[in-house]
PDB file of N, CA and C in Angstrom:
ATOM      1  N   UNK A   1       1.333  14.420  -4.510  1.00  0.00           N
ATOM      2  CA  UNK A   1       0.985  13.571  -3.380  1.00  0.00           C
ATOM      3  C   UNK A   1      -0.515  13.288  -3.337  1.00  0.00           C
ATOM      4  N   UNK A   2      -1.020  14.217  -3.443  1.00  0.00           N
ATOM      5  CA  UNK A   2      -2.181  14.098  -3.622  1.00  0.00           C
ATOM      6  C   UNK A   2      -3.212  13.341  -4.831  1.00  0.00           C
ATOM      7  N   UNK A   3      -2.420  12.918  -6.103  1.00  0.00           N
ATOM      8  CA  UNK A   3      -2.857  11.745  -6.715  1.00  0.00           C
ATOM      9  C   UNK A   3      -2.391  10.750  -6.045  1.00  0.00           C
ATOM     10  N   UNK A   4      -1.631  10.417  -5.827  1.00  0.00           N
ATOM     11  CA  UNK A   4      -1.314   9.230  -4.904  1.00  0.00           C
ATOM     12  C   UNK A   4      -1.915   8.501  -3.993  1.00  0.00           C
ATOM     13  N   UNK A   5      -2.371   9.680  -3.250  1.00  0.00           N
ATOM     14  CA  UNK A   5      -3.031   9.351  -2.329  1.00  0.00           C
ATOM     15  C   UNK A   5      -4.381   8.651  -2.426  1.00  0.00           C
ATOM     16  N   UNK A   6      -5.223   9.367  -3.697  1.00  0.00           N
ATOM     17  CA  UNK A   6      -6.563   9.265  -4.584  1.00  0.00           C
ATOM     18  C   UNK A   6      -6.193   7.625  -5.104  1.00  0.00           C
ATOM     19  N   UNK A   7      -5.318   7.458  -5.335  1.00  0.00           N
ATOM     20  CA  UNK A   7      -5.117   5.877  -6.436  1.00  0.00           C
ATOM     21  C   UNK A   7      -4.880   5.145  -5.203  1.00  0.00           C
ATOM     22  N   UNK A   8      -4.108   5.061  -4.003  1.00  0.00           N
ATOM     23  CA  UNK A   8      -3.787   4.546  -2.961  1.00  0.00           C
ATOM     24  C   UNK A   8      -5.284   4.309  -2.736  1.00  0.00           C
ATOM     25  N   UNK A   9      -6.096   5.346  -2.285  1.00  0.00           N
ATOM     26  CA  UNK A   9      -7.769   5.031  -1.873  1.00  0.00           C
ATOM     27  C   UNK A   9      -8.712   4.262  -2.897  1.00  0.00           C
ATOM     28  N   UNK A  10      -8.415   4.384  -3.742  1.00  0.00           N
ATOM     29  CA  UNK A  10      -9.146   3.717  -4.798  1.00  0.00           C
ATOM     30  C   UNK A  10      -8.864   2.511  -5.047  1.00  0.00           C
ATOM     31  N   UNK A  11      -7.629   1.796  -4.855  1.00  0.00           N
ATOM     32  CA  UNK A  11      -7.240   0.622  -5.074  1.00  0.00           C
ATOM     33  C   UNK A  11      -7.523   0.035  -3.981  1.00  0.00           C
ATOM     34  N   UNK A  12      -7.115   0.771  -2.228  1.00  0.00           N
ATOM     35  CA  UNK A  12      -7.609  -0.297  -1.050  1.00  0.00           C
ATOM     36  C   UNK A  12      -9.025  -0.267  -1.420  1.00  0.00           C
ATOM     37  N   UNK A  13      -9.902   0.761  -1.786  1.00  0.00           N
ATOM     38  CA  UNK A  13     -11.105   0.097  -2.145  1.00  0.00           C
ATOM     39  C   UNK A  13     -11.473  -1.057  -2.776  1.00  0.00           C
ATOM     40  N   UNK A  14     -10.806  -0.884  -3.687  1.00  0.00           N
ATOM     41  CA  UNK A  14     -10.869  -2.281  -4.973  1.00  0.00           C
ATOM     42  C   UNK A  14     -10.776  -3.381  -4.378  1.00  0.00           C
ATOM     43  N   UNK A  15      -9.780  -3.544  -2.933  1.00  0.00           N
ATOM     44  CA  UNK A  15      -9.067  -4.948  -2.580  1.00  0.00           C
ATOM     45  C   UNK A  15      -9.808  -4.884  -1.561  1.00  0.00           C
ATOM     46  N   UNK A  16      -9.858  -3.895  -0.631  1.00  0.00           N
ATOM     47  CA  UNK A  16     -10.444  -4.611   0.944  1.00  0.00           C
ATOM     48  C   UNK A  16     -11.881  -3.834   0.974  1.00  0.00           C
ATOM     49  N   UNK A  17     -12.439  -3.307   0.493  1.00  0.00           N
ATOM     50  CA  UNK A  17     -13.434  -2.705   0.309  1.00  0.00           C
ATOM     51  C   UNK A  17     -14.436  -0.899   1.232  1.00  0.00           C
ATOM     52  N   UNK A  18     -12.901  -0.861   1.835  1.00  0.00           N
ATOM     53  CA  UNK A  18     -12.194   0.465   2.331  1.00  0.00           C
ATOM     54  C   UNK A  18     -11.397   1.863   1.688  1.00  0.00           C
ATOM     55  N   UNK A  19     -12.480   2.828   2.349  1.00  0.00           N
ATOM     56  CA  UNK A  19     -10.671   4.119   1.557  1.00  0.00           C
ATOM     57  C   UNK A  19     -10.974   5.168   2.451  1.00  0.00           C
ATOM     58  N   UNK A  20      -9.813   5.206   3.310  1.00  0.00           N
ATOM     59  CA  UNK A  20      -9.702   6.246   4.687  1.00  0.00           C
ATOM     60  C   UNK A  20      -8.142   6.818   3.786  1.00  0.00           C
ATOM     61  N   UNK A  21      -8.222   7.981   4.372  1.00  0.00           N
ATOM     62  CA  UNK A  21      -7.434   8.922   4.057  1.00  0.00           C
ATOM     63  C   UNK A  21      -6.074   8.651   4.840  1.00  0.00           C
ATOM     64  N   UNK A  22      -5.989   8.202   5.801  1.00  0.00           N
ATOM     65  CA  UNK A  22      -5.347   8.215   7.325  1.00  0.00           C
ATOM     66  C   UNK A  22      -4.513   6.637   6.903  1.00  0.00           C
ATOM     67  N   UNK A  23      -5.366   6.148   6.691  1.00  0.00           N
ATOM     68  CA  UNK A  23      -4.963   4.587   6.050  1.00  0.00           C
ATOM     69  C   UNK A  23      -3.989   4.403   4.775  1.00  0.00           C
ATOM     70  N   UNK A  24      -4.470   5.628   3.784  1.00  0.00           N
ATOM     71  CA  UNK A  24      -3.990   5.469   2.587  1.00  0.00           C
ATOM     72  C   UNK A  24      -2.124   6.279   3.008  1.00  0.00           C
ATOM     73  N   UNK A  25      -2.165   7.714   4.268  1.00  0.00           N
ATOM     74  CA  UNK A  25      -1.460   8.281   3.896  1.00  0.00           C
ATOM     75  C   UNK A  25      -0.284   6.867   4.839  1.00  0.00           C
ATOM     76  N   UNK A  26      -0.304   6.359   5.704  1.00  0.00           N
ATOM     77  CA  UNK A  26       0.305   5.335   6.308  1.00  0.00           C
ATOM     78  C   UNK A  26       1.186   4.253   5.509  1.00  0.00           C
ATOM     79  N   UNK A  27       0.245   3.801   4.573  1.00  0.00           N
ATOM     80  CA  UNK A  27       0.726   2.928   3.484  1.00  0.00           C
ATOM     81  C   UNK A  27       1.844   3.696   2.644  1.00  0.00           C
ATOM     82  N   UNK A  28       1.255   4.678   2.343  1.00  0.00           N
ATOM     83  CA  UNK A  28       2.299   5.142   1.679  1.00  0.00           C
ATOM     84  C   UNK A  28       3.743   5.802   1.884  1.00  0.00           C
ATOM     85  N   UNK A  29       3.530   6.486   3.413  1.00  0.00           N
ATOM     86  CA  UNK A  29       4.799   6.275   4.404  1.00  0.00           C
ATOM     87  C   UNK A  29       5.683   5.560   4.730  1.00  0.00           C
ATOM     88  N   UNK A  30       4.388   3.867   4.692  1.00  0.00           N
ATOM     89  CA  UNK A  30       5.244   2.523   4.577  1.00  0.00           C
ATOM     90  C   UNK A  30       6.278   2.091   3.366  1.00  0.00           C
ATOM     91  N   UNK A  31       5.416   2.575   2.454  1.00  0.00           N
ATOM     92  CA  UNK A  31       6.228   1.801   0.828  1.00  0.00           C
ATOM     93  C   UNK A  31       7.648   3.339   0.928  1.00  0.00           C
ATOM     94  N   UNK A  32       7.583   3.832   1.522  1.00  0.00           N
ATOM     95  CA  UNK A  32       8.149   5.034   1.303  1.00  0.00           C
ATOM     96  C   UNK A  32       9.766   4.687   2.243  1.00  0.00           C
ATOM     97  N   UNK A  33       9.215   3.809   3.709  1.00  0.00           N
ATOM     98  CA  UNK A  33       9.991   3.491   4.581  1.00  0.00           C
ATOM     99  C   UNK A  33      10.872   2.325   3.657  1.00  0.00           C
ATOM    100  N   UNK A  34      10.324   1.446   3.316  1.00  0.00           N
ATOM    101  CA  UNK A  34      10.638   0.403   2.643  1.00  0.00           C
ATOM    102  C   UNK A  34      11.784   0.344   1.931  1.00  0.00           C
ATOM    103  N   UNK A  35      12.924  -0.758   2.011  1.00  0.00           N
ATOM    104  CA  UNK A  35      13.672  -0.957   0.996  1.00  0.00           C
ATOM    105  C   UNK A  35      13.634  -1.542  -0.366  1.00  0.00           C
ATOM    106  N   UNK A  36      12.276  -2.359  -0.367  1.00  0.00           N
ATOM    107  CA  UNK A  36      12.338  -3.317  -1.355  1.00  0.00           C
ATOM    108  C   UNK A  36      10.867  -3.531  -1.430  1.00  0.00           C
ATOM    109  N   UNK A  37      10.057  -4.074  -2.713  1.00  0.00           N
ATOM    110  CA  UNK A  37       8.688  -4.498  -2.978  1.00  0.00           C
ATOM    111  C   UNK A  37       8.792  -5.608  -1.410  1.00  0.00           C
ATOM    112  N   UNK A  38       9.313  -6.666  -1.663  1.00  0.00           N
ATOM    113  CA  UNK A  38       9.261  -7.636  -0.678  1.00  0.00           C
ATOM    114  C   UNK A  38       9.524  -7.639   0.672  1.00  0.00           C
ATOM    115  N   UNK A  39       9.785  -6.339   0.896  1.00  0.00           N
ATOM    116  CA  UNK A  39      10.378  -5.240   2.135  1.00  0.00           C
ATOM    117  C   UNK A  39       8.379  -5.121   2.919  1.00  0.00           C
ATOM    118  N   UNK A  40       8.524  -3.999   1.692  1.00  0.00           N
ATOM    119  CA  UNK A  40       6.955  -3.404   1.743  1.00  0.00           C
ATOM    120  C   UNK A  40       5.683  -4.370   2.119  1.00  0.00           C
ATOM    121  N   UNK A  41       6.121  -5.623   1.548  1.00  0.00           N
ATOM    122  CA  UNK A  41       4.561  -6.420   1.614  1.00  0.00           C
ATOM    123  C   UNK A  41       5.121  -6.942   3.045  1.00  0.00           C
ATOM    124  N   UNK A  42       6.424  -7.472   3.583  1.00  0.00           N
ATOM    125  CA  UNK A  42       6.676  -8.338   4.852  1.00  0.00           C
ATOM    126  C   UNK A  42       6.164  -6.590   6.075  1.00  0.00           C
ATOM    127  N   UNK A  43       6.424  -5.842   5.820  1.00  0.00           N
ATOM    128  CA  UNK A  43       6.004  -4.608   6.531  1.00  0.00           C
ATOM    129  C   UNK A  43       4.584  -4.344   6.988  1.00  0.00           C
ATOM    130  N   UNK A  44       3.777  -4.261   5.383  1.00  0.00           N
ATOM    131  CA  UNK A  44       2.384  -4.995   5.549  1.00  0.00           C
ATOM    132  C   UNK A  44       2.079  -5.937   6.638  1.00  0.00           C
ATOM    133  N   UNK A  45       2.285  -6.874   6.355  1.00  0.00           N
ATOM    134  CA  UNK A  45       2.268  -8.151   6.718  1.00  0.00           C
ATOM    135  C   UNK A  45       2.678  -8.358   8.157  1.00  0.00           C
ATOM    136  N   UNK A  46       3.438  -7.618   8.778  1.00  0.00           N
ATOM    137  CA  UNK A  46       3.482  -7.507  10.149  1.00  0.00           C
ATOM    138  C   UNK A  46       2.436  -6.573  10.981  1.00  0.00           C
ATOM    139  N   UNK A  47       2.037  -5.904   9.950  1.00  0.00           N
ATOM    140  CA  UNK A  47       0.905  -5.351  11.049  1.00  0.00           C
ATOM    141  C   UNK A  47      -0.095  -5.338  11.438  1.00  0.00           C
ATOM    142  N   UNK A  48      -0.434  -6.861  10.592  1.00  0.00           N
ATOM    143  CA  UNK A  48      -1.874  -7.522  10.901  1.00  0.00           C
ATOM    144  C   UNK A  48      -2.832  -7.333  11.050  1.00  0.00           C
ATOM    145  N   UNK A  49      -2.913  -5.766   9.914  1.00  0.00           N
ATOM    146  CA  UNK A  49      -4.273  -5.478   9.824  1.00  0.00           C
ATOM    147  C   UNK A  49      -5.073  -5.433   8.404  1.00  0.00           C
ATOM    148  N   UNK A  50      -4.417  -6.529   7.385  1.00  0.00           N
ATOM    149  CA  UNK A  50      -4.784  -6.892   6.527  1.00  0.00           C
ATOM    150  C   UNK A  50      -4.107  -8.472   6.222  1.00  0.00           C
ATOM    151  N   UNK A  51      -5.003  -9.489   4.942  1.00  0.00           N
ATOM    152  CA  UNK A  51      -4.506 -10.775   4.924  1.00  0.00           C
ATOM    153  C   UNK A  51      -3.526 -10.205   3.559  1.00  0.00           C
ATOM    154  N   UNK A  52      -2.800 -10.814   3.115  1.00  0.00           N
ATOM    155  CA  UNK A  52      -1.982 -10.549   2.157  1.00  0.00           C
ATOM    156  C   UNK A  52      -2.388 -11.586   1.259  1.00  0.00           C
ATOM    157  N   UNK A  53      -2.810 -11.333   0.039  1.00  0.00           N
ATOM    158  CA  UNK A  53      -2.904 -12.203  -0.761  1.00  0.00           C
ATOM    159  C   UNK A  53      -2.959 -11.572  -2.031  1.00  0.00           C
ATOM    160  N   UNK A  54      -2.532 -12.222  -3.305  1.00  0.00           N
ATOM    161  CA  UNK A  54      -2.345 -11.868  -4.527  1.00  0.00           C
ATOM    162  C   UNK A  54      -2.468 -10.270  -5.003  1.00  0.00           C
ATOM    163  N   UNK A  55      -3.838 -10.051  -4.781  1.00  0.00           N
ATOM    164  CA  UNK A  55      -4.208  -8.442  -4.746  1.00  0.00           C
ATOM    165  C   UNK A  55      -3.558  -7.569  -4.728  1.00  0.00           C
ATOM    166  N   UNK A  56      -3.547  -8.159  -3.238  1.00  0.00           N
ATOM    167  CA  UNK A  56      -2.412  -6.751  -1.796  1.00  0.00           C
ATOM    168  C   UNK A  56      -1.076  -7.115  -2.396  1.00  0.00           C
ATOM    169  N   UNK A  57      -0.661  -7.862  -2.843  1.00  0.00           N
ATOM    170  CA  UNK A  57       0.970  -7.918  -3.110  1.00  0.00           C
ATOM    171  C   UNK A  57       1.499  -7.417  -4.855  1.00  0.00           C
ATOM    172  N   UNK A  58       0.536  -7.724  -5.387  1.00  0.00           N
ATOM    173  CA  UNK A  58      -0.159  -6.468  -7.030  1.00  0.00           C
ATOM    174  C   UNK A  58      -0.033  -5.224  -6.505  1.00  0.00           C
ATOM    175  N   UNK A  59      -0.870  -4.975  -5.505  1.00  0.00           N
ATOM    176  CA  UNK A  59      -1.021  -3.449  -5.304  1.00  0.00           C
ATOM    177  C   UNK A  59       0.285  -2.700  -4.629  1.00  0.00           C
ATOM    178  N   UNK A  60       1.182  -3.724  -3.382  1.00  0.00           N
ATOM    179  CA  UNK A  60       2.483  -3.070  -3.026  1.00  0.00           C
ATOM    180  C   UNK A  60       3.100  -2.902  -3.899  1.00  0.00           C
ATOM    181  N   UNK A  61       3.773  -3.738  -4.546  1.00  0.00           N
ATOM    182  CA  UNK A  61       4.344  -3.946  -5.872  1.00  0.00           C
ATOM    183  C   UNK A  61       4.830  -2.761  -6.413  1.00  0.00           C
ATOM    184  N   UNK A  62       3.121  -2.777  -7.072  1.00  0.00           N
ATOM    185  CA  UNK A  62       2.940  -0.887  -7.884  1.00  0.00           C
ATOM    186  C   UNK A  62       3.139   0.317  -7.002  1.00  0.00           C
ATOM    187  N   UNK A  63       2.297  -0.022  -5.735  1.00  0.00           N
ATOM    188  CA  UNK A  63       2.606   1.607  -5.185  1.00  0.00           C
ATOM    189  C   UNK A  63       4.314   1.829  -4.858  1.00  0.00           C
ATOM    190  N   UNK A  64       4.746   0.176  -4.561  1.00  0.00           N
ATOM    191  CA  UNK A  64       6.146   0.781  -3.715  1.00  0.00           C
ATOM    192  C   UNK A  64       7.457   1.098  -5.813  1.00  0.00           C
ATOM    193  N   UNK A  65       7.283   0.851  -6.397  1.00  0.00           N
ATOM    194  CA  UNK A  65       7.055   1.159  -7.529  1.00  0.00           C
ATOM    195  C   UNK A  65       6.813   2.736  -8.047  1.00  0.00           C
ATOM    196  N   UNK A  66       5.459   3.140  -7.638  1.00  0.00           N
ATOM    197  CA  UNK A  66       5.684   4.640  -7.549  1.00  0.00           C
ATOM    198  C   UNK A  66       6.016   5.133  -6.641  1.00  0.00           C
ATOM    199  N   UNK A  67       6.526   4.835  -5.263  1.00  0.00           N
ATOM    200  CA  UNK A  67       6.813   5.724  -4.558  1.00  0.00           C
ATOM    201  C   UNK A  67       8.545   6.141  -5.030  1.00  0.00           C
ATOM    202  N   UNK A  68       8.954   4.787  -5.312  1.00  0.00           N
ATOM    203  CA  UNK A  68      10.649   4.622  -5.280  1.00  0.00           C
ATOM    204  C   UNK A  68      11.220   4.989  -6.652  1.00  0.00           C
ATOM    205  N   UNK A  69      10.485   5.619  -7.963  1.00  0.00           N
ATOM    206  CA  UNK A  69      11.134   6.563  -8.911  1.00  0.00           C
ATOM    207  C   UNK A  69      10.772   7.697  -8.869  1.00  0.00           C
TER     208      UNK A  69
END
């Protein structure tokens, strides 16, 4: 969990130019809640505290990806 968490922080860095711990473990709760990549980003995407664009939907993708094998 704890790499996860490290690549989760490192990548919202990459995209929004942020890496909170609290943030990263949320997301990953989310992709975790999630049924589907396209699940995960509309989940995102409702909570309007990021824009979704190319990046962010690369990065669900992958994490919901590792969360779900």
């Amino acid at each position: 969990m704890a790499d996860l968490e490290q690549w989760v922080k490192d990548r919202l860095h990459d995209i929004l130019g942020l890496s909170d711990r609290h943030v990263a473990q949320f997301i990953i709760g989310t992709a975790r809640k999630s049924s589907s990549q396209q699940d995960f980003v509309s989940r995102l995407k409702q909570t309007g505290t990021i824009d979704i664009d190319q990046n962010v939907v690369a990065f669900a993708e992958e994490l919901y990806e590792k969360v779900s094998t």
